[in-house]
Protein backbone atom coordinates (compact mmCIF):
# COMPACT_ATOMS: atom_id res chain seq x y z
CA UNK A 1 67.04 -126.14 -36.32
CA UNK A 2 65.23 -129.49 -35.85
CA UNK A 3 65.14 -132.07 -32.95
CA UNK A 4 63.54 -135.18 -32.34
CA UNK A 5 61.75 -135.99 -29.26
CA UNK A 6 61.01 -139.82 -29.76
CA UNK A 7 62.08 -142.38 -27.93
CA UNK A 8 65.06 -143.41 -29.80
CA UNK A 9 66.93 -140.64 -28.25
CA UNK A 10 66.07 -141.15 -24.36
CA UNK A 11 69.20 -139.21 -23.75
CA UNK A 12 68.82 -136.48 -26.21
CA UNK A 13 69.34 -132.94 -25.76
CA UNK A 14 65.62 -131.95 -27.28
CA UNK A 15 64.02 -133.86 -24.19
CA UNK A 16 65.63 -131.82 -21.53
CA UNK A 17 63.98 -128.38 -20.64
CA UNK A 18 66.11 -125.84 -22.13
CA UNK A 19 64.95 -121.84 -23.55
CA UNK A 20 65.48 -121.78 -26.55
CA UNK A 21 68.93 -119.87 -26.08
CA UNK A 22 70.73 -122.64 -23.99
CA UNK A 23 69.20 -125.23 -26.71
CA UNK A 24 71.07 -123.66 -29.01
CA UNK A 25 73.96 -123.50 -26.80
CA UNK A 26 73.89 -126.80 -25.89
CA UNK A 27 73.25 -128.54 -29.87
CA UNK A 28 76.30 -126.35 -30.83
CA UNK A 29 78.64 -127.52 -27.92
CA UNK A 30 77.42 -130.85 -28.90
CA UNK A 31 78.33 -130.26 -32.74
CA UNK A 32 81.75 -129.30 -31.27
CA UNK A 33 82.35 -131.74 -29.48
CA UNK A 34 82.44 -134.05 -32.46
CA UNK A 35 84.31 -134.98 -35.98
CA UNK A 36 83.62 -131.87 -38.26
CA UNK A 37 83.91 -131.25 -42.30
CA UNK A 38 83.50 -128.30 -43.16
CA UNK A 39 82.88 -126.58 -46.71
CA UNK A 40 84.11 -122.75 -47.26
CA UNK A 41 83.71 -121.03 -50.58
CA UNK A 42 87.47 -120.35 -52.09
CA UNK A 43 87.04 -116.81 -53.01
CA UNK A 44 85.52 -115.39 -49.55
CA UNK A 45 86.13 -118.16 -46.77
CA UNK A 46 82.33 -118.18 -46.19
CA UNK A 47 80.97 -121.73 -44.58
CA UNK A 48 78.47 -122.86 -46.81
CA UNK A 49 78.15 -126.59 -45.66
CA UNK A 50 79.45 -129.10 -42.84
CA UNK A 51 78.59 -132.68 -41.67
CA UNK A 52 79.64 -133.79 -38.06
CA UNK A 53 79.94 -137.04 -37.15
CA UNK A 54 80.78 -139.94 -34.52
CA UNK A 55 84.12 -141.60 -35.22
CA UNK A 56 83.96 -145.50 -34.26
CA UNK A 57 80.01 -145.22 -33.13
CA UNK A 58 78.94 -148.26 -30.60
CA UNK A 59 75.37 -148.10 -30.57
CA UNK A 60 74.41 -149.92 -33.42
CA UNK A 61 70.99 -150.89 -32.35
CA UNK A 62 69.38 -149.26 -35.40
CA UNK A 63 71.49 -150.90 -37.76
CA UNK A 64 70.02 -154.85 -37.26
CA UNK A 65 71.93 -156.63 -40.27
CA UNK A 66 75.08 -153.75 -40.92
CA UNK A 67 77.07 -153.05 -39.29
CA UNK A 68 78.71 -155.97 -37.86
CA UNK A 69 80.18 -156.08 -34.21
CA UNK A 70 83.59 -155.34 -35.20
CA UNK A 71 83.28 -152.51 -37.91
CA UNK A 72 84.33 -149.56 -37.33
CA UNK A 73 81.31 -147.20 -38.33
CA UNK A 74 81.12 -143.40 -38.45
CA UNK A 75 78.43 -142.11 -37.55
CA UNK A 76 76.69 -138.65 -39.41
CA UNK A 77 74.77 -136.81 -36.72
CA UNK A 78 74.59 -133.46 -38.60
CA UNK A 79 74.17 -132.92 -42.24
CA UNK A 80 73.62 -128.62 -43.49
CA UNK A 81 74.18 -127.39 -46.78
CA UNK A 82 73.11 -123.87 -47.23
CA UNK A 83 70.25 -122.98 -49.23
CA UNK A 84 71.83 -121.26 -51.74
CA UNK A 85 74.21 -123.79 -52.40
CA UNK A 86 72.34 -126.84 -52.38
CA UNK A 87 72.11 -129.28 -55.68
CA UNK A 88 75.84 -128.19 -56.46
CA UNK A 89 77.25 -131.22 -55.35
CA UNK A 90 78.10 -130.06 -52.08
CA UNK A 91 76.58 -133.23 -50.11
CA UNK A 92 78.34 -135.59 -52.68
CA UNK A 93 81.67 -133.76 -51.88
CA UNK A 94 80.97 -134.12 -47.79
CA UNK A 95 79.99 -137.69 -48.21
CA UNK A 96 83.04 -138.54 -50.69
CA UNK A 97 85.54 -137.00 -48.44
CA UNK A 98 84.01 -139.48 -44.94
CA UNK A 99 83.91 -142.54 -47.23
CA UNK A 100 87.38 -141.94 -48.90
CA UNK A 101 89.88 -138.66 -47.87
CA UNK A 102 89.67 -139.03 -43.97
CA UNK A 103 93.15 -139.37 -42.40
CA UNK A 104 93.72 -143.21 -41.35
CA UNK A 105 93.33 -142.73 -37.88
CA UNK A 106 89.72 -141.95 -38.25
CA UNK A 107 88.82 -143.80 -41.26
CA UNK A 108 85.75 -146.23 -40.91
CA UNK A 109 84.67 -149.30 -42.84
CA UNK A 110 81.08 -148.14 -42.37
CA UNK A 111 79.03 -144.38 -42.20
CA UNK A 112 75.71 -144.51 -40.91
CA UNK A 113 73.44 -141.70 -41.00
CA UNK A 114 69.74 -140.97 -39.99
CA UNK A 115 67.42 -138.62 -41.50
CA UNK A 116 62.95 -138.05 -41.93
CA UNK A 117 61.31 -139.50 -44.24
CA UNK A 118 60.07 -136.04 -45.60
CA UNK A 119 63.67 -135.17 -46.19
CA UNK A 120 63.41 -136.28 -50.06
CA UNK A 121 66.68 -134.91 -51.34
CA UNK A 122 68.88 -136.17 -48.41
CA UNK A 123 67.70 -139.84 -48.80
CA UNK A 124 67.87 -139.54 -52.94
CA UNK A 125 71.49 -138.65 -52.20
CA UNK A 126 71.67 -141.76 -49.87
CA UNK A 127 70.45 -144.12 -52.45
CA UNK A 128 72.29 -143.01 -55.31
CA UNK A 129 75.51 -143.17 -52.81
CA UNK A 130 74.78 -146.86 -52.26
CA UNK A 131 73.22 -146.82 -48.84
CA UNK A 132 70.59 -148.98 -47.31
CA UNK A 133 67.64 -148.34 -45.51
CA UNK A 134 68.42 -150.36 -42.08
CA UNK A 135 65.79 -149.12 -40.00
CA UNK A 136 63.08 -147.36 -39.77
CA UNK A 137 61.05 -145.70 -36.42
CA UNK A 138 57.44 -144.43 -37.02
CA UNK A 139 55.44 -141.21 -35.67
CA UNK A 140 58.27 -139.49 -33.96
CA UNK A 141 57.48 -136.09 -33.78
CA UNK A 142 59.63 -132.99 -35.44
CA UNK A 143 59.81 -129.88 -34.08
CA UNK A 144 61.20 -127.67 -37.43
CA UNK A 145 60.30 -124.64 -38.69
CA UNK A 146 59.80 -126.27 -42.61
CA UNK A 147 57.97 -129.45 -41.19
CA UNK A 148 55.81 -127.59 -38.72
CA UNK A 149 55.01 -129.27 -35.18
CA UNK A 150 54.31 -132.77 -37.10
CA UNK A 151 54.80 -136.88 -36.54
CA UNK A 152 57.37 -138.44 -39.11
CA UNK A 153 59.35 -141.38 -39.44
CA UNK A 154 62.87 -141.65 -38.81
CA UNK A 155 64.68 -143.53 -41.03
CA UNK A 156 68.14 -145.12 -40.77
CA UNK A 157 71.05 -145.79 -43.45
CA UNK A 158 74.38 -147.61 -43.33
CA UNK A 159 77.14 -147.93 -46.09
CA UNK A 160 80.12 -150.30 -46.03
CA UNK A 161 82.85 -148.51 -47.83
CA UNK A 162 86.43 -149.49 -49.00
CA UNK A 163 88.57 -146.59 -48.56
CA UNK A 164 90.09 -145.77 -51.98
CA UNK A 165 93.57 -146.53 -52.37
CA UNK A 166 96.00 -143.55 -53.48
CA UNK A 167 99.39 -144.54 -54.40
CA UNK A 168 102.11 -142.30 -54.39
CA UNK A 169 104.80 -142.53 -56.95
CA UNK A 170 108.17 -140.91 -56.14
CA UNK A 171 110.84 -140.56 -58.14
CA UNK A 172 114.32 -139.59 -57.67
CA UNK A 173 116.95 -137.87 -60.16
């Protein structure tokens, strides 16, 4: 698991003093608490991937030009494919299904997402998804079992999307 502990998260779980165990607790309940997508394989029902997210996200303070006051923006807070099944198009599936398949009530105009800057593949999949870099905050410092104990940037993305229109054809006999 990885947390932040930079400013731009004054309220943040990571900068309360949890053990370890009610961290956990807590960043679950949290992950609960919000929009969830999950991915299952067909043949065994095992979750290999799920993105949570904000529907209709205020705080747009990271986000200077887009989004505009009165878009409705989704926000991704958690992005986890699982080792094994990354670079299978799993992301691309997660991300087409916010931008596009959501039912209407919690479609957005906009997603948003933040991620590191060491995070390579997530913010390849960003830019070849159309999304801009809106933002970004230097030296905060992840706590992460891949990064190590280190100070990275955070870096901020936003998307307008147009919800793909699926017409239904019905015909009577």
């Amino acid at each position: 698991m990885a947390y932040r502990k930079g400013s731009s998260e004054r309220n943040s779980l990571h900068n309360k003093d949890y053990s370890f165990e009610e961290g956990v607790k807590a960043y679950t309940e949290t992950i609960l608490s919000q929009k969830n997508i999950i991915a299952i394989t067909p043949h065994d029902n095992q979750l290999i991937a799920f993105m949570s997210f904000i529907h209709n996200y205020e705080r747009l303070d990271y986000f200077p030009q887009d989004p505009k006051e009165d878009d409705i923006v989704n926000y991704i807070t958690t992005l986890i494919v699982h080792p094994e099944h990354r670079r299978k198009g799993i992301g691309n599936f997660l991300y087409d299904y916010i931008e596009n398949d959501l039912p209407e009530q919690m479609h957005a105009n906009c997603v948003a997402v933040r991620t590191w800057d060491i995070n390579h593949g997530h913010i390849e999949l960003l830019k070849k998804r159309g999304y801009s870099l809106t933002c970004t905050l230097h030296q905060e410092r992840v706590v992460e079992r891949d990064y190590g104990n280190e100070m990275h940037d955070t870096v901020y993305f936003c998307k307008r999307v147009n919800r793909k229109q699926t017409t239904l054809h019905i015909t009577q006999h």
